[in-house]
PDB file of N, CA and C in Angstrom:
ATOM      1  N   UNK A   1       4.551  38.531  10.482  1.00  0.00           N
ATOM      2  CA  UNK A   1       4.718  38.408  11.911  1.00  0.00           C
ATOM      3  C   UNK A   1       5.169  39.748  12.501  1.00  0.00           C
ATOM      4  N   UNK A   2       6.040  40.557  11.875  1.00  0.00           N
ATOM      5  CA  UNK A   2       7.065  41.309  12.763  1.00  0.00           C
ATOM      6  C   UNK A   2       5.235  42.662  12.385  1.00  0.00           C
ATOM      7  N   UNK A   3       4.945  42.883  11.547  1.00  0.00           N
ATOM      8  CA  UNK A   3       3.613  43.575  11.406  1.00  0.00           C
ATOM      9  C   UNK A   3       2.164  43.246  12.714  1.00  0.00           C
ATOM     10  N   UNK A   4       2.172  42.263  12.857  1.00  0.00           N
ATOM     11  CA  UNK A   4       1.516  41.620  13.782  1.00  0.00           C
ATOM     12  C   UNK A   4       2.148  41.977  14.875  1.00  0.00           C
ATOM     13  N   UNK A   5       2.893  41.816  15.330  1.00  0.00           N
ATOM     14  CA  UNK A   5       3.762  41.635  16.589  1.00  0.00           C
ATOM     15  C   UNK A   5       3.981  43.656  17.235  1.00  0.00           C
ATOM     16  N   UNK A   6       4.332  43.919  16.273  1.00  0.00           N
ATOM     17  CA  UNK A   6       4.570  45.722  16.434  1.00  0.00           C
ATOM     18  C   UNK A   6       3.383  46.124  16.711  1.00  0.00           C
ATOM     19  N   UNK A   7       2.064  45.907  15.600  1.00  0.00           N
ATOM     20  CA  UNK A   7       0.876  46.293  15.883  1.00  0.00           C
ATOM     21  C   UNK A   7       0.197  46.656  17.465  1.00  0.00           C
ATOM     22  N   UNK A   8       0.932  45.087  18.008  1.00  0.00           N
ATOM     23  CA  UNK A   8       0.633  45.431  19.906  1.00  0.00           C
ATOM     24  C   UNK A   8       1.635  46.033  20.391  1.00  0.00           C
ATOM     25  N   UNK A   9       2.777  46.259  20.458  1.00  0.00           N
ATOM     26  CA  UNK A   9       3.493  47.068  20.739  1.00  0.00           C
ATOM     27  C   UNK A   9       5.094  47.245  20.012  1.00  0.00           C
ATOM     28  N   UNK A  10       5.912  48.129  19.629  1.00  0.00           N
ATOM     29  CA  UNK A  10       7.222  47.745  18.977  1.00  0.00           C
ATOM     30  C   UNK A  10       8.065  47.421  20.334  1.00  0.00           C
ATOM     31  N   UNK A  11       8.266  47.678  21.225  1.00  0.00           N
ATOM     32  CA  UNK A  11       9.002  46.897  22.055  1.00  0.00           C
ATOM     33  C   UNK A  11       9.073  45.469  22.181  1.00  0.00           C
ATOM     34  N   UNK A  12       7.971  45.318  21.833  1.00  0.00           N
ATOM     35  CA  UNK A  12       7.913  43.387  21.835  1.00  0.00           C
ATOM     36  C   UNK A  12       8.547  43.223  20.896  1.00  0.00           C
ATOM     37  N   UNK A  13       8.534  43.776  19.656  1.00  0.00           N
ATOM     38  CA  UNK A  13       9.366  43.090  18.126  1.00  0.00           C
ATOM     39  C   UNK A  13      10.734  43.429  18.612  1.00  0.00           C
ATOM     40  N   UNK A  14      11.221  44.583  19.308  1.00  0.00           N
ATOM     41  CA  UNK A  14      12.614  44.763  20.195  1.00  0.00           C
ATOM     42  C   UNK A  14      13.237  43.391  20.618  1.00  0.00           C
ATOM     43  N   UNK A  15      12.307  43.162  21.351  1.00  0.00           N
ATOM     44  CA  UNK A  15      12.631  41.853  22.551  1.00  0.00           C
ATOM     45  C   UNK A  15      12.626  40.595  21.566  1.00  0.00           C
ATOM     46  N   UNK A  16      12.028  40.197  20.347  1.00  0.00           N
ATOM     47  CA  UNK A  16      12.074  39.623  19.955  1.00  0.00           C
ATOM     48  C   UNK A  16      13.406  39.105  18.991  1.00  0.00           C
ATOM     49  N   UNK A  17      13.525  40.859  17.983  1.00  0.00           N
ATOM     50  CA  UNK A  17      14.718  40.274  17.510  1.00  0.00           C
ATOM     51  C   UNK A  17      15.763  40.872  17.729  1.00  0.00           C
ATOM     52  N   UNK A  18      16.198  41.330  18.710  1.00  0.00           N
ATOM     53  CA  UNK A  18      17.671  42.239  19.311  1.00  0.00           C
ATOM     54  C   UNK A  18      17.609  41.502  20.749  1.00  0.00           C
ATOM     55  N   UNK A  19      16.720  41.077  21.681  1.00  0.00           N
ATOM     56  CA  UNK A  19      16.543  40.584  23.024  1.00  0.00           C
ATOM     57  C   UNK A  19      16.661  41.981  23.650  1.00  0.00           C
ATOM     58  N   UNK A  20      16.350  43.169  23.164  1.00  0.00           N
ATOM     59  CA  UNK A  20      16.268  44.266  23.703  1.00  0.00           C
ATOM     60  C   UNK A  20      16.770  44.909  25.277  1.00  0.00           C
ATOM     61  N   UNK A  21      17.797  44.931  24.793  1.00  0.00           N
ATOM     62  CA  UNK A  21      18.363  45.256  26.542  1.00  0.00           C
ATOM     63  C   UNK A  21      18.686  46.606  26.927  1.00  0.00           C
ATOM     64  N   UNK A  22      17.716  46.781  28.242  1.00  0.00           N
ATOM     65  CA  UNK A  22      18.129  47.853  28.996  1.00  0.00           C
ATOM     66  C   UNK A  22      18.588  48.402  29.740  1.00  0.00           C
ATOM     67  N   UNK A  23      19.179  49.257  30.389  1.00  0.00           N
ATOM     68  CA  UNK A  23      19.700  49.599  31.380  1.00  0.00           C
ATOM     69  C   UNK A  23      19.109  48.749  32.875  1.00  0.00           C
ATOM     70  N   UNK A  24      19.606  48.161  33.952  1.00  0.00           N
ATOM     71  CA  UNK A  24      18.965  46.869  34.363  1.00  0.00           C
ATOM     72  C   UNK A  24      18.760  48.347  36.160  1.00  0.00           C
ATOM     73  N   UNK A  25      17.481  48.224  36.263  1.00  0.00           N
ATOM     74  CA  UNK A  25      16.992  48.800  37.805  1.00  0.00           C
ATOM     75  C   UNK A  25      15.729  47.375  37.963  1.00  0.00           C
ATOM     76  N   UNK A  26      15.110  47.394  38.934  1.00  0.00           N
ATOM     77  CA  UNK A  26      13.960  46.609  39.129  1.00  0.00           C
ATOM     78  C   UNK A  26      13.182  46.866  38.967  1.00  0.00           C
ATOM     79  N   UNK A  27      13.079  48.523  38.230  1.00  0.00           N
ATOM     80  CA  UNK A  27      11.409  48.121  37.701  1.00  0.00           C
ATOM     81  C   UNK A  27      11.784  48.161  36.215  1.00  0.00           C
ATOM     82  N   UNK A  28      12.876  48.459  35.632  1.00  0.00           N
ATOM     83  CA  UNK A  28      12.903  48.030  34.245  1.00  0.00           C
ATOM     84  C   UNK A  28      13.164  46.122  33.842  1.00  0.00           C
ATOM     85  N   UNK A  29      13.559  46.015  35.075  1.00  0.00           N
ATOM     86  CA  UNK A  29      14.450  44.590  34.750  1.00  0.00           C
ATOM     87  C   UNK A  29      12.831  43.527  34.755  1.00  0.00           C
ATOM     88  N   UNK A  30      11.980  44.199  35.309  1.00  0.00           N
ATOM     89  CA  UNK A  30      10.601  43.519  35.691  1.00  0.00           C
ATOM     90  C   UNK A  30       9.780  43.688  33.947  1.00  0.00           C
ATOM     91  N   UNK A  31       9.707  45.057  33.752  1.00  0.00           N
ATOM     92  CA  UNK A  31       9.553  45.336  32.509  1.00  0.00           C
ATOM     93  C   UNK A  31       9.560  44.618  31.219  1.00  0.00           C
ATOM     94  N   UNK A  32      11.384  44.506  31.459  1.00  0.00           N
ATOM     95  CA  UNK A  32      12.005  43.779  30.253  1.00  0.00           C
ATOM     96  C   UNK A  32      11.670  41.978  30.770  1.00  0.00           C
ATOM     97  N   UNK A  33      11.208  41.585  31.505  1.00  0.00           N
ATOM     98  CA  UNK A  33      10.680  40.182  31.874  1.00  0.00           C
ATOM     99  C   UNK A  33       9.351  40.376  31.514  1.00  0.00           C
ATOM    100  N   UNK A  34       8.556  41.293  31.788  1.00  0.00           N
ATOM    101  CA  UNK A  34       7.136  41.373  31.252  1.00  0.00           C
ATOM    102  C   UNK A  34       6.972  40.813  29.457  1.00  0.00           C
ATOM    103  N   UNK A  35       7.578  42.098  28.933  1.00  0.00           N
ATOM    104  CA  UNK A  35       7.609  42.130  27.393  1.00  0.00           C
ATOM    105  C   UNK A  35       7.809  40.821  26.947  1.00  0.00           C
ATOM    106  N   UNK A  36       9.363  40.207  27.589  1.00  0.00           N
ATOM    107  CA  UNK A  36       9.765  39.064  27.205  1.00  0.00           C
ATOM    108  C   UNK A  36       8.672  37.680  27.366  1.00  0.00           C
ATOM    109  N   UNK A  37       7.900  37.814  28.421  1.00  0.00           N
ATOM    110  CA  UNK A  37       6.866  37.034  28.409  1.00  0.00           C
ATOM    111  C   UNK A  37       6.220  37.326  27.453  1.00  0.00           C
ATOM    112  N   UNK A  38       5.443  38.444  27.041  1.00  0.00           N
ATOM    113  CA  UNK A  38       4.197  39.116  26.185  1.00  0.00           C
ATOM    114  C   UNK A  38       4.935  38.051  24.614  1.00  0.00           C
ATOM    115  N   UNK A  39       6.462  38.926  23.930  1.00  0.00           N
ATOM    116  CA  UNK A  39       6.258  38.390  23.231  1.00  0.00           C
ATOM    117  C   UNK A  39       6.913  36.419  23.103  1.00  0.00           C
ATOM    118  N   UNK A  40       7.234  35.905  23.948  1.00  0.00           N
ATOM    119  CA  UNK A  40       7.078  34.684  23.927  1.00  0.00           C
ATOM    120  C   UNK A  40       5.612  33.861  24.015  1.00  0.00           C
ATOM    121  N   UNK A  41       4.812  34.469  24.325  1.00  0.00           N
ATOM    122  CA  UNK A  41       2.841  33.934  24.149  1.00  0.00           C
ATOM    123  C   UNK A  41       2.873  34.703  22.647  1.00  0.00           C
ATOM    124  N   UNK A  42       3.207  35.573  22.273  1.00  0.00           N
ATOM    125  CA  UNK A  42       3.015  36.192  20.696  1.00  0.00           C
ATOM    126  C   UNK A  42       3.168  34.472  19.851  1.00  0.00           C
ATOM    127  N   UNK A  43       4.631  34.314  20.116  1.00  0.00           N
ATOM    128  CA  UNK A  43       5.111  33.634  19.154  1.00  0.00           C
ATOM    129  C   UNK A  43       4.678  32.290  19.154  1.00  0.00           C
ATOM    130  N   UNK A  44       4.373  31.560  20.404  1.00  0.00           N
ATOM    131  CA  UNK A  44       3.463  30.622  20.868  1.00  0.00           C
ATOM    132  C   UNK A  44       1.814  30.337  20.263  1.00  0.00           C
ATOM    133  N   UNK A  45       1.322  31.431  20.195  1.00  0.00           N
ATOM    134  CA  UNK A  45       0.515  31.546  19.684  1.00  0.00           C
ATOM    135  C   UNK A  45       0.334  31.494  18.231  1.00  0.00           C
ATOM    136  N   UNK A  46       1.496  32.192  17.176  1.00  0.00           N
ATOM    137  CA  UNK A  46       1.288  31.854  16.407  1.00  0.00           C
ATOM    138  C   UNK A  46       1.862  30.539  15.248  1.00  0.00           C
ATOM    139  N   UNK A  47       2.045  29.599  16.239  1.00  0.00           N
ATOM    140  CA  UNK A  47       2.948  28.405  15.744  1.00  0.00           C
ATOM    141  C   UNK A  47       1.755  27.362  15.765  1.00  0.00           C
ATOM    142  N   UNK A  48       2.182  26.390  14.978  1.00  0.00           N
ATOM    143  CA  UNK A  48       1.612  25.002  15.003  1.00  0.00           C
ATOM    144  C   UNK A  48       2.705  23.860  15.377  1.00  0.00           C
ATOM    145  N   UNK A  49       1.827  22.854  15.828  1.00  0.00           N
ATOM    146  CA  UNK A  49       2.388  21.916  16.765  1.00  0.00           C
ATOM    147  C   UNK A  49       3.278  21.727  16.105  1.00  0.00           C
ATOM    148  N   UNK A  50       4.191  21.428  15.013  1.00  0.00           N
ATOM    149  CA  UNK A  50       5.478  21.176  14.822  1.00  0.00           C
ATOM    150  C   UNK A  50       6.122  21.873  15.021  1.00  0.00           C
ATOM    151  N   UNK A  51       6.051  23.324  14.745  1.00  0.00           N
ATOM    152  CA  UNK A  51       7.104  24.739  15.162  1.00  0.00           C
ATOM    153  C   UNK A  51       6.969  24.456  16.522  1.00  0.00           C
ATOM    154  N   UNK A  52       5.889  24.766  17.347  1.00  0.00           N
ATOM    155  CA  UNK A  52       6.071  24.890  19.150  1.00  0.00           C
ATOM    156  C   UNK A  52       6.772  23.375  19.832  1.00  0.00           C
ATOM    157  N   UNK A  53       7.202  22.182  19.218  1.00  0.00           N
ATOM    158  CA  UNK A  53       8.257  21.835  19.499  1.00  0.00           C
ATOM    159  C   UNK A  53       9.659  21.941  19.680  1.00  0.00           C
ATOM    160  N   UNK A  54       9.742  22.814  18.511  1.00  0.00           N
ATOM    161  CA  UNK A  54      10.921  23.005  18.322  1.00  0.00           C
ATOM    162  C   UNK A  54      11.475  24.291  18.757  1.00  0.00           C
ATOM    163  N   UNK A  55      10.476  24.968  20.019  1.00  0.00           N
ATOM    164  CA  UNK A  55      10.543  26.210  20.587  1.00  0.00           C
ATOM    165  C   UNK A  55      10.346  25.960  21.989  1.00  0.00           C
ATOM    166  N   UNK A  56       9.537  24.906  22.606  1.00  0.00           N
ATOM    167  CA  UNK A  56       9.327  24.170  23.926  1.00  0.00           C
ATOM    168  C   UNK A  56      10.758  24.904  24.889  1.00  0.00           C
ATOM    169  N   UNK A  57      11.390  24.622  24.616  1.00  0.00           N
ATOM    170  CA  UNK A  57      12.551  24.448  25.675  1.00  0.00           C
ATOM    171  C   UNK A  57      13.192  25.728  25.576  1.00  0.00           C
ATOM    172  N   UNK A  58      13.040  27.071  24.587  1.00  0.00           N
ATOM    173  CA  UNK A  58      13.884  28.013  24.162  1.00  0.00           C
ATOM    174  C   UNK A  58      13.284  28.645  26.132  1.00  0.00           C
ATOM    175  N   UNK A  59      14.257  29.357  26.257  1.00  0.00           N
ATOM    176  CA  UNK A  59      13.955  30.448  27.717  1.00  0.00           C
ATOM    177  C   UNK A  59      13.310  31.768  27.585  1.00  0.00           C
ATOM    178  N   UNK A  60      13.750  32.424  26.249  1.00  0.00           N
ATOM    179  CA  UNK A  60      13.595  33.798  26.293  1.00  0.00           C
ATOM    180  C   UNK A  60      12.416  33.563  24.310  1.00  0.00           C
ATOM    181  N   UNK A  61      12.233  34.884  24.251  1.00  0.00           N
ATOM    182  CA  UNK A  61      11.603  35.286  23.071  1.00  0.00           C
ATOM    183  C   UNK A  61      12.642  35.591  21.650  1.00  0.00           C
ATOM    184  N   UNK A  62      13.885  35.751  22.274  1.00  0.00           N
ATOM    185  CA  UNK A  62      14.934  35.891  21.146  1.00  0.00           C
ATOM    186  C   UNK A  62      15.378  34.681  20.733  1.00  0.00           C
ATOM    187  N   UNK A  63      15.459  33.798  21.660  1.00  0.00           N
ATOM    188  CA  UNK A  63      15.503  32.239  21.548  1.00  0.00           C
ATOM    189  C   UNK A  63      15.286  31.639  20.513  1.00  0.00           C
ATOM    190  N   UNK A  64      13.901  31.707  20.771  1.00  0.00           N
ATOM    191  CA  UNK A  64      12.191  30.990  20.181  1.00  0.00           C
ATOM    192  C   UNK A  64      12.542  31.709  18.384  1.00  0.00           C
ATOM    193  N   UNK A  65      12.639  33.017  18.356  1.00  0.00           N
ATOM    194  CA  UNK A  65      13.003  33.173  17.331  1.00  0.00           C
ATOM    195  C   UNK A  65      14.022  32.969  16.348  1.00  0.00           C
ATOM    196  N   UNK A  66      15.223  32.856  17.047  1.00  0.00           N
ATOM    197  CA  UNK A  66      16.279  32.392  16.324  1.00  0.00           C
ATOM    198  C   UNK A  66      15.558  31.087  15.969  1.00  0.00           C
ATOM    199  N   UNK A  67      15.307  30.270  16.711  1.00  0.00           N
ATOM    200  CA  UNK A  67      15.086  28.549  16.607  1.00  0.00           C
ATOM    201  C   UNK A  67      13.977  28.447  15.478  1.00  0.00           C
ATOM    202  N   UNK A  68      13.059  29.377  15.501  1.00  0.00           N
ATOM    203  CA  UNK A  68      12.344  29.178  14.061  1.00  0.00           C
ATOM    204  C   UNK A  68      13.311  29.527  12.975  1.00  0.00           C
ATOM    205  N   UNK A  69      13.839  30.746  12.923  1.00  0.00           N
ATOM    206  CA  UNK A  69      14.382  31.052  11.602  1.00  0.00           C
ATOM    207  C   UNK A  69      15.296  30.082  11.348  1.00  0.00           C
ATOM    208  N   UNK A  70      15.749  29.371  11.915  1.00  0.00           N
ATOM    209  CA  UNK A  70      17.058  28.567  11.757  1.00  0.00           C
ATOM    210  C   UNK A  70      16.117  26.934  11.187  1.00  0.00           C
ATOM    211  N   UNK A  71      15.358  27.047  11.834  1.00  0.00           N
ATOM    212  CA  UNK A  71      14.442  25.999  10.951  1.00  0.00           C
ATOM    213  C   UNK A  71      13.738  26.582   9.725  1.00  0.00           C
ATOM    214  N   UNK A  72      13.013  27.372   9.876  1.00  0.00           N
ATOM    215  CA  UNK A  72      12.502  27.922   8.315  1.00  0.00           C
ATOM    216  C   UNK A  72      13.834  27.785   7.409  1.00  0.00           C
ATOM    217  N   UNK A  73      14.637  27.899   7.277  1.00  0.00           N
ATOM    218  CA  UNK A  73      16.030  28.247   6.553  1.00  0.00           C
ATOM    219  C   UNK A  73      16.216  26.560   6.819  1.00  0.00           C
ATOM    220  N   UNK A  74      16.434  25.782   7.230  1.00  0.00           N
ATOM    221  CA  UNK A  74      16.582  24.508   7.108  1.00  0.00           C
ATOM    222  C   UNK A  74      16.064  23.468   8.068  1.00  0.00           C
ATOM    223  N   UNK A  75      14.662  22.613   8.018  1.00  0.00           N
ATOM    224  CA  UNK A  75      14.228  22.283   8.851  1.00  0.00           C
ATOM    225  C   UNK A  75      14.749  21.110   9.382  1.00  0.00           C
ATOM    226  N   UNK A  76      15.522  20.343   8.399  1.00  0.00           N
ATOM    227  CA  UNK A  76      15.958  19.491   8.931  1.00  0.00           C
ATOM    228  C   UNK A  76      17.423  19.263  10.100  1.00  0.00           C
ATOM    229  N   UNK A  77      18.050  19.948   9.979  1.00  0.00           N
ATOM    230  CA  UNK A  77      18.922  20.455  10.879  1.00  0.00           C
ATOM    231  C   UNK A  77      18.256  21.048  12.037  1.00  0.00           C
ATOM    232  N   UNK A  78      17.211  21.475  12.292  1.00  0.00           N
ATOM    233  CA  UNK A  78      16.522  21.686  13.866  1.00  0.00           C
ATOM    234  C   UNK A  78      16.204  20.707  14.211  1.00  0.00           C
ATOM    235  N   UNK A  79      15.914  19.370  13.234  1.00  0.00           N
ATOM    236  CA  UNK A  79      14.933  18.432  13.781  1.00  0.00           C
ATOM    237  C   UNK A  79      16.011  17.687  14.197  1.00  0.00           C
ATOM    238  N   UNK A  80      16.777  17.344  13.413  1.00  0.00           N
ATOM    239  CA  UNK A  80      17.993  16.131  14.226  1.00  0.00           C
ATOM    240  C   UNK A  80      18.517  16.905  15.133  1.00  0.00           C
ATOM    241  N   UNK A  81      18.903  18.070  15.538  1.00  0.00           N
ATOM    242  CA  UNK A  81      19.023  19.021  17.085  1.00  0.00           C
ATOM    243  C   UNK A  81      18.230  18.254  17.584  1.00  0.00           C
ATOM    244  N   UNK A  82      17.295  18.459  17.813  1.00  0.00           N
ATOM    245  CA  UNK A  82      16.234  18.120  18.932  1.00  0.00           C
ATOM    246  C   UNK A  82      16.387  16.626  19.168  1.00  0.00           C
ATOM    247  N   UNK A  83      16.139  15.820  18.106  1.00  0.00           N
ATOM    248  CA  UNK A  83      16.441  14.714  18.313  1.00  0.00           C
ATOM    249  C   UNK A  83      17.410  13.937  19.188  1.00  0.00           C
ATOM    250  N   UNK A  84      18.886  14.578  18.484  1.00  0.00           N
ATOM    251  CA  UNK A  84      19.884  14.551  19.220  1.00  0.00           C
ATOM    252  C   UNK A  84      19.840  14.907  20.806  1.00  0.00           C
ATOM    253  N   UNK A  85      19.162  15.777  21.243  1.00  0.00           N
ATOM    254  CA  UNK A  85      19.314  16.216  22.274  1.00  0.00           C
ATOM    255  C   UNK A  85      18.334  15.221  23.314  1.00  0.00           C
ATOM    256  N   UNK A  86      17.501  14.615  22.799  1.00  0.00           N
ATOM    257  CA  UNK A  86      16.630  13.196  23.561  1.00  0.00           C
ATOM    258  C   UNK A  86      17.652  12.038  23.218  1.00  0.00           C
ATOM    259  N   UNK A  87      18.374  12.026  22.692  1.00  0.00           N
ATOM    260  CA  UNK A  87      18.499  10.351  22.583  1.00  0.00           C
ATOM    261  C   UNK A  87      19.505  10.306  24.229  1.00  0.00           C
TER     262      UNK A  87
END
């Protein structure tokens, strides 16, 4: 992934796993909302319908990533999260 992801640009793998923060003006702050979109469709894209559940609701791209790794590393503990969080 992180090979994939750099390939289109390393700022996106930034935003992905640091949430890459910059000095905040409006055209960087637009910027750093761009990227953050770019790589949240990255990671979207490369999930299947059980992962992009369990990423649905994340806001940002650092999110989405924590919430996979924390499931790859134990899936069942994301799933009763989620669960929990509907009942």
């Amino acid at each position: 992934m992180k090979f994939f992801v750099e390939s289109i640009d390393r700022k996106i793998w930034n935003v992905i796993t640091n949430n890459y923060l910059m000095p905040i003006s409006e055209n960087v702050s637009s910027k750093r909302e761009h990227l953050d979109c770019v790589a949240m469709n990255i990671i979207v894209y490369a999930l299947d319908s059980n992962e992009l559940l369990k990423v649905s609701e994340c806001s940002s791209a650092k999110e989405r990533w924590n919430t996979l790794e924390e499931y790859h590393k134990n899936p069942m503990s994301v799933l009763m999260d989620k669960e929990e969080s509907f009942a």
